[in-house]
Protein backbone atom coordinates (compact mmCIF):
# COMPACT_ATOMS: atom_id res chain seq x y z
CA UNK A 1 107.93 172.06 104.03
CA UNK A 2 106.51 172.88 107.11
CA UNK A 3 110.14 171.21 108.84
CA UNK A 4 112.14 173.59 106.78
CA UNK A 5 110.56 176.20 108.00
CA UNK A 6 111.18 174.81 111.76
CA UNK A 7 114.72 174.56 110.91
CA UNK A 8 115.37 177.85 109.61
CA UNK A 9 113.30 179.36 112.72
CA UNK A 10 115.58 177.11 115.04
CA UNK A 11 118.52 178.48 113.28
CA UNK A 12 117.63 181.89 113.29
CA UNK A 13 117.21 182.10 116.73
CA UNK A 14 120.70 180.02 117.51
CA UNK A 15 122.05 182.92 115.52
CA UNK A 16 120.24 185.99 117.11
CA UNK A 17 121.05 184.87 120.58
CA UNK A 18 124.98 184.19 119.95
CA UNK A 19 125.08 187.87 118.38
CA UNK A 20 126.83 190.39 120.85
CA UNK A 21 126.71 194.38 120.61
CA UNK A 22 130.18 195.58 121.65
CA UNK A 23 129.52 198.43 124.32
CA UNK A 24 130.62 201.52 122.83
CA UNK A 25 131.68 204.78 124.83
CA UNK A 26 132.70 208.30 124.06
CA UNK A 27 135.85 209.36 125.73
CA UNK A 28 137.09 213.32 124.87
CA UNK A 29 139.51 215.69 126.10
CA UNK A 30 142.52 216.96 125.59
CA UNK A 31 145.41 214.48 123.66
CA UNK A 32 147.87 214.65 126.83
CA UNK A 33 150.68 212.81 124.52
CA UNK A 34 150.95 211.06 121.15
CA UNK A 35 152.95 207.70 120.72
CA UNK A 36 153.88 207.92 116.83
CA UNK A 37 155.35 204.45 117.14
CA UNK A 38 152.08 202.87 118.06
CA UNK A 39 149.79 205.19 116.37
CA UNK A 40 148.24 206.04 120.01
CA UNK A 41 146.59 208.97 121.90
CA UNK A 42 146.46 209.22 125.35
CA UNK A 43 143.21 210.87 126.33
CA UNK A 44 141.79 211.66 129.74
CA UNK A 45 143.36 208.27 130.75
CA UNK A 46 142.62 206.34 128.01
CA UNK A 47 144.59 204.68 125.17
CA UNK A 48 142.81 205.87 121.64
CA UNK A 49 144.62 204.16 118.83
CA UNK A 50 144.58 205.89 115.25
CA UNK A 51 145.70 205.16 111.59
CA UNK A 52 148.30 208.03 111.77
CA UNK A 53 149.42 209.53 115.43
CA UNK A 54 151.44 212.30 113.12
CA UNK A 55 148.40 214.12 112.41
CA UNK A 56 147.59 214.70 115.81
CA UNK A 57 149.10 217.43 118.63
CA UNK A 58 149.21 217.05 122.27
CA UNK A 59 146.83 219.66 123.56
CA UNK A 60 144.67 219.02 121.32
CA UNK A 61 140.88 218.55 122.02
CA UNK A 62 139.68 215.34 120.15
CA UNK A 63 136.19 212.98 120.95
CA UNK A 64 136.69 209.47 120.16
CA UNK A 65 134.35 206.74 120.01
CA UNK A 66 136.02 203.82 121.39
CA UNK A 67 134.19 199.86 121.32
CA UNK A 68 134.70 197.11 124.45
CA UNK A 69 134.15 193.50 123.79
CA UNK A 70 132.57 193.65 127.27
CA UNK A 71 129.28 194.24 126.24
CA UNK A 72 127.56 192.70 129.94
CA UNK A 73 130.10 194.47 132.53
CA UNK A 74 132.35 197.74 132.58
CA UNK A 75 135.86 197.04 131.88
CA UNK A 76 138.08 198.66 130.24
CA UNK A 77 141.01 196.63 128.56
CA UNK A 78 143.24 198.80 125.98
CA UNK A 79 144.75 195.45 124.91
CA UNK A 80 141.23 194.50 123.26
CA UNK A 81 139.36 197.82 123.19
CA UNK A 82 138.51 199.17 119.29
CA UNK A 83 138.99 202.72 118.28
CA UNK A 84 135.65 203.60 115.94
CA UNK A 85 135.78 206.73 115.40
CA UNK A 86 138.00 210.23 116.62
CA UNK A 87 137.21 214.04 115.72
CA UNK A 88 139.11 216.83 116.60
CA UNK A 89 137.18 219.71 117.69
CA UNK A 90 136.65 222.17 120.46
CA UNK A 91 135.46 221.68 123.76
C-alpha cells in the first residue's frame, strides 16, 4: 500500500514538472490589413490569425489575446504563436 502511494506521488510530480504554461500576451490596435486567404490580421506588427478574416475591416480597433510556446524567454514566432481570443472594440 504504502508503495502505491510512493508511486503515484513519484508520478505526480514527473507530471507537474513536465507541465508548461504557454506565455500569453495582449496585443491591440488598429487591424492595418486583413489577409482573407489566411484568415489573418495584421495588428500593431503582429500576425493575429482568426476563424473568418471576412468579418473583420482594416481600421478597425480589435484586442487579441495571442499564446507563445515560449513560456521561459520573449520571442515572438507567428509560425507557432496561438490566437486565443480577439474582440473588437474601441480604443
Amino acid at each position: 500500500m504504502k508503495a502505491a502511494w510512493l508511486v503515484s506521488l513519484i508520478l505526480l510530480g514527473v507530471l507537474a514538472a513536465g507541465c508548461h504554461h504557454p506565455h500569453r500576451f495582449e496585443v491591440e490596435g488598429r487591424i492595418d490589413s486583413v489577409d482573407a486567404d489566411r484568415n489573418m490580421l495584421h495588428v500593431s506588427g503582429f500576425e493575429v490569425k482568426v476563424k473568418n478574416a471576412e468579418e473583420y475591416r482594416a481600421g478597425e480597433y480589435v484586442k487579441a489575446v495571442l499564446e507563445s510556446p515560449y513560456a521561459d524567454k520573449d520571442v515572438y514566432d507567428p509560425a507557432r504563436t496561438k490566437t486565443v481570443s480577439v474582440e473588437k472594440g474601441a480604443p
